[in-house]
C-alpha atoms as a PDB file:
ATOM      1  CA  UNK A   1      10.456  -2.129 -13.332  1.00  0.00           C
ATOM      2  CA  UNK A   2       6.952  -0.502 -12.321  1.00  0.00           C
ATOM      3  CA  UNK A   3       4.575  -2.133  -9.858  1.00  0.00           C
ATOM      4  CA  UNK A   4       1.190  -3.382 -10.655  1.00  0.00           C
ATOM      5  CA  UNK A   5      -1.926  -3.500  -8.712  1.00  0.00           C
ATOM      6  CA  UNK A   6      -3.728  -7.000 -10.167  1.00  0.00           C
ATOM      7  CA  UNK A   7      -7.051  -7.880  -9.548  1.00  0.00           C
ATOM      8  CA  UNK A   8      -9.441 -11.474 -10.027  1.00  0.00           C
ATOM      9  CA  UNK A   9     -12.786 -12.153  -9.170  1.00  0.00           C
ATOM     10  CA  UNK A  10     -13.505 -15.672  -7.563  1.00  0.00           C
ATOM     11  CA  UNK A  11     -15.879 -17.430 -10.213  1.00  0.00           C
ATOM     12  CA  UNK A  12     -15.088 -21.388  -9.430  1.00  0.00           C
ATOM     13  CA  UNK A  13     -16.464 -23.464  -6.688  1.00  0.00           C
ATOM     14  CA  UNK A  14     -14.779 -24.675  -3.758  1.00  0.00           C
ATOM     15  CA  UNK A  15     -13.715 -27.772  -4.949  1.00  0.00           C
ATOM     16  CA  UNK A  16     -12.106 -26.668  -7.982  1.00  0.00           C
ATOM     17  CA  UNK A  17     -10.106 -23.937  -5.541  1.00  0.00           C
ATOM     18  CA  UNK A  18      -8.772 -26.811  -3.325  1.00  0.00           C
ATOM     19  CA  UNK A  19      -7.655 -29.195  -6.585  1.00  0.00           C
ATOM     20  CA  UNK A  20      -5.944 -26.850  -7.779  1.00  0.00           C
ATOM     21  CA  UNK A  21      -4.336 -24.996  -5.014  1.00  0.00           C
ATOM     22  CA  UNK A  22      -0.863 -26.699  -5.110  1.00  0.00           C
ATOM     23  CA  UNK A  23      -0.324 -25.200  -8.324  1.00  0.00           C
ATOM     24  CA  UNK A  24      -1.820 -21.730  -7.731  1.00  0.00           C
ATOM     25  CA  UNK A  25       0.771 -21.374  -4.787  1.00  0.00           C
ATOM     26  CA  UNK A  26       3.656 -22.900  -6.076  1.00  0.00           C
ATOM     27  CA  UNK A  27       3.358 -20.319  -9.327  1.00  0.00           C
ATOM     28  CA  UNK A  28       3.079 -17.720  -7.248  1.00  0.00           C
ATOM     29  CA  UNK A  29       5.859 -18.566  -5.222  1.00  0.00           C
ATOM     30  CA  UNK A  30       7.858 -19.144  -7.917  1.00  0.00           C
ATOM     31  CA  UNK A  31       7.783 -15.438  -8.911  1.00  0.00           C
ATOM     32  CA  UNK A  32       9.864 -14.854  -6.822  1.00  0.00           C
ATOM     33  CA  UNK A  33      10.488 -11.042  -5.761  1.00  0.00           C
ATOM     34  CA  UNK A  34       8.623  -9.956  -8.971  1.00  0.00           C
ATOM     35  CA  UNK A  35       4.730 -10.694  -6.253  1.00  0.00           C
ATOM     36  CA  UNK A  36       5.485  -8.165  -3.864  1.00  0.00           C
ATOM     37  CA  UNK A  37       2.045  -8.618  -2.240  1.00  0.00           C
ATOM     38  CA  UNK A  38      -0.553 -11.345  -2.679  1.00  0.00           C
ATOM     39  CA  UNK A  39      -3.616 -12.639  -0.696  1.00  0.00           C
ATOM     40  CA  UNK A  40      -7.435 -13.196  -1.006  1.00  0.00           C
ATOM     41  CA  UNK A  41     -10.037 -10.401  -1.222  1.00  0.00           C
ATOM     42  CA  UNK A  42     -12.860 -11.401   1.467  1.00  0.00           C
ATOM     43  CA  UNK A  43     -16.263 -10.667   1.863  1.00  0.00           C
ATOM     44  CA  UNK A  44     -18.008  -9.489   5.634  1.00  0.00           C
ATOM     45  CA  UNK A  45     -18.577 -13.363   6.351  1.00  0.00           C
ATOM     46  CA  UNK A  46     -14.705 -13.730   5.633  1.00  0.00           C
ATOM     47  CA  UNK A  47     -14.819 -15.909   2.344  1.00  0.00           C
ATOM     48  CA  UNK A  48     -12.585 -15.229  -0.693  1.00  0.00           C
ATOM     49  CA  UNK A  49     -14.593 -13.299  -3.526  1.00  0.00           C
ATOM     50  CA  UNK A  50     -11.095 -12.356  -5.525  1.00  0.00           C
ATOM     51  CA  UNK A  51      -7.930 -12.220  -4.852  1.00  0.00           C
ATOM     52  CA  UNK A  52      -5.036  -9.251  -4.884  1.00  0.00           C
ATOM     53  CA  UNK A  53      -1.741  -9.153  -6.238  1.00  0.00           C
ATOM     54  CA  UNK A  54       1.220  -6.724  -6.590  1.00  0.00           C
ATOM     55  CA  UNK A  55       3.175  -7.383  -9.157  1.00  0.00           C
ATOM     56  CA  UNK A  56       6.912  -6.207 -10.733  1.00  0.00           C
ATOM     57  CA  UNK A  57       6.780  -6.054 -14.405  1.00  0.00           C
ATOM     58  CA  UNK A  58       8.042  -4.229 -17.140  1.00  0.00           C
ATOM     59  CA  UNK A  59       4.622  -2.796 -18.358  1.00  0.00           C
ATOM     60  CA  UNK A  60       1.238  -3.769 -18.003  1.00  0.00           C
ATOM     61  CA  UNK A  61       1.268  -5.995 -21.191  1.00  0.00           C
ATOM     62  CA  UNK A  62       4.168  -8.098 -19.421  1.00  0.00           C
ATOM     63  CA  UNK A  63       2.183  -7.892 -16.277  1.00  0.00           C
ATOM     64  CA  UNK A  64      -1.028  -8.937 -17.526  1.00  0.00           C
ATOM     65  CA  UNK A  65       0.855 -12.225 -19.218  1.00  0.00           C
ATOM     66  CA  UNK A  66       1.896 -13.234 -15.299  1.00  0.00           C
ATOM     67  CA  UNK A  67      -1.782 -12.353 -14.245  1.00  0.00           C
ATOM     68  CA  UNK A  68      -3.335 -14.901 -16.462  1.00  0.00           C
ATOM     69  CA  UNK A  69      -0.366 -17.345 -16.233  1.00  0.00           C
ATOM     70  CA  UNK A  70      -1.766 -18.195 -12.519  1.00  0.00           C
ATOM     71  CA  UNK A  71      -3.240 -21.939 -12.774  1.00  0.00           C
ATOM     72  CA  UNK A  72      -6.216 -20.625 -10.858  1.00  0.00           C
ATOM     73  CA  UNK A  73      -7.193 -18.582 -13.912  1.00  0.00           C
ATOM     74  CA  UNK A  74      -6.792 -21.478 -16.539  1.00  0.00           C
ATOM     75  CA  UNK A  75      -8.989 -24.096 -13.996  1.00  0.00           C
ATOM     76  CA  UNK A  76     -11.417 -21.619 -13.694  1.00  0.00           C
ATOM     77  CA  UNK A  77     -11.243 -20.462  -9.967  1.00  0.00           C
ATOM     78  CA  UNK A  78     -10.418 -16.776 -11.115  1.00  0.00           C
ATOM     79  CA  UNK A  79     -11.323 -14.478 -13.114  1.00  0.00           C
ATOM     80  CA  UNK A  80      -8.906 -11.256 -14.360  1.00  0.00           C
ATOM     81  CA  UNK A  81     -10.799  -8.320 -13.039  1.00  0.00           C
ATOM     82  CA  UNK A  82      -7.560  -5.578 -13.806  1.00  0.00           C
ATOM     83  CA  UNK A  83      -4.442  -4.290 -14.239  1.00  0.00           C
ATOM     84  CA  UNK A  84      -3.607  -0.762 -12.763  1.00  0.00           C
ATOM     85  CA  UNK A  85      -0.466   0.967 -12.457  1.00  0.00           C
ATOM     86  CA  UNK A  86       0.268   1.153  -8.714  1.00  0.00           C
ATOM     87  CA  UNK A  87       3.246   2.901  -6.725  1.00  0.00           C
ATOM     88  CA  UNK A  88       3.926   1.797  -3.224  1.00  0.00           C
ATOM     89  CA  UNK A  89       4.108   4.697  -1.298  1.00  0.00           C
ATOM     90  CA  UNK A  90       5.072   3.618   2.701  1.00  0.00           C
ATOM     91  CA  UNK A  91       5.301  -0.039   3.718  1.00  0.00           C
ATOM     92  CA  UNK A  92       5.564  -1.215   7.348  1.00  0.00           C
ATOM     93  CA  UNK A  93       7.056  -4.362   8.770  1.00  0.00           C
ATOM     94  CA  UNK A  94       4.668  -7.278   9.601  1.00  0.00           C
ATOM     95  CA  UNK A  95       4.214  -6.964  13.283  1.00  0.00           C
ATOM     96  CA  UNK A  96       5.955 -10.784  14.787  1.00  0.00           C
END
């Protein structure tokens, strides 16, 4: 499996992020070890524009169908921006 580096831009409005956040999480939990990474892309002022995932898949095709799967994309909240390749290089453990 190859890593991918997934990226959405935030087009839906606050309300429509919080209806529908339940599901967003859950999916992405339910990935299981295939979202090695995940989390919100913030402007200066510290509110989400986009959001960043890493992603296991078995080509970009197969990751691009668990990009768009995300319930945030089909309500409207996000927006596919891309798929890249991406090789994780060093990782560090979260400091407790």
């Amino acid at each position: 499996m190859a890593c991918f580096l997934v990226e959405y831009v935030d087009i839906g409005t606050g309300e429509a992020r919080e209806r529908h956040r339940g599901e967003h999480i859950a999916y992405r939990r339910g990935l299981g070890g295939a979202m090695r990474l995940a989390g919100p892309i913030l402007d200066d002022a510290g509110a989400a524009v986009g959001s960043l995932v890493i992603l296991e898949a078995d080509d970009p095709a197969a990751a691009r169908r668990l990009a768009m799967r995300d319930p945030y994309v089909a309500a409207g909240v996000l927006e596919l921006s891309s798929v890249r390749g991406y090789r994780i290089a060093a990782m560090t453990a979260p400091e407790s």
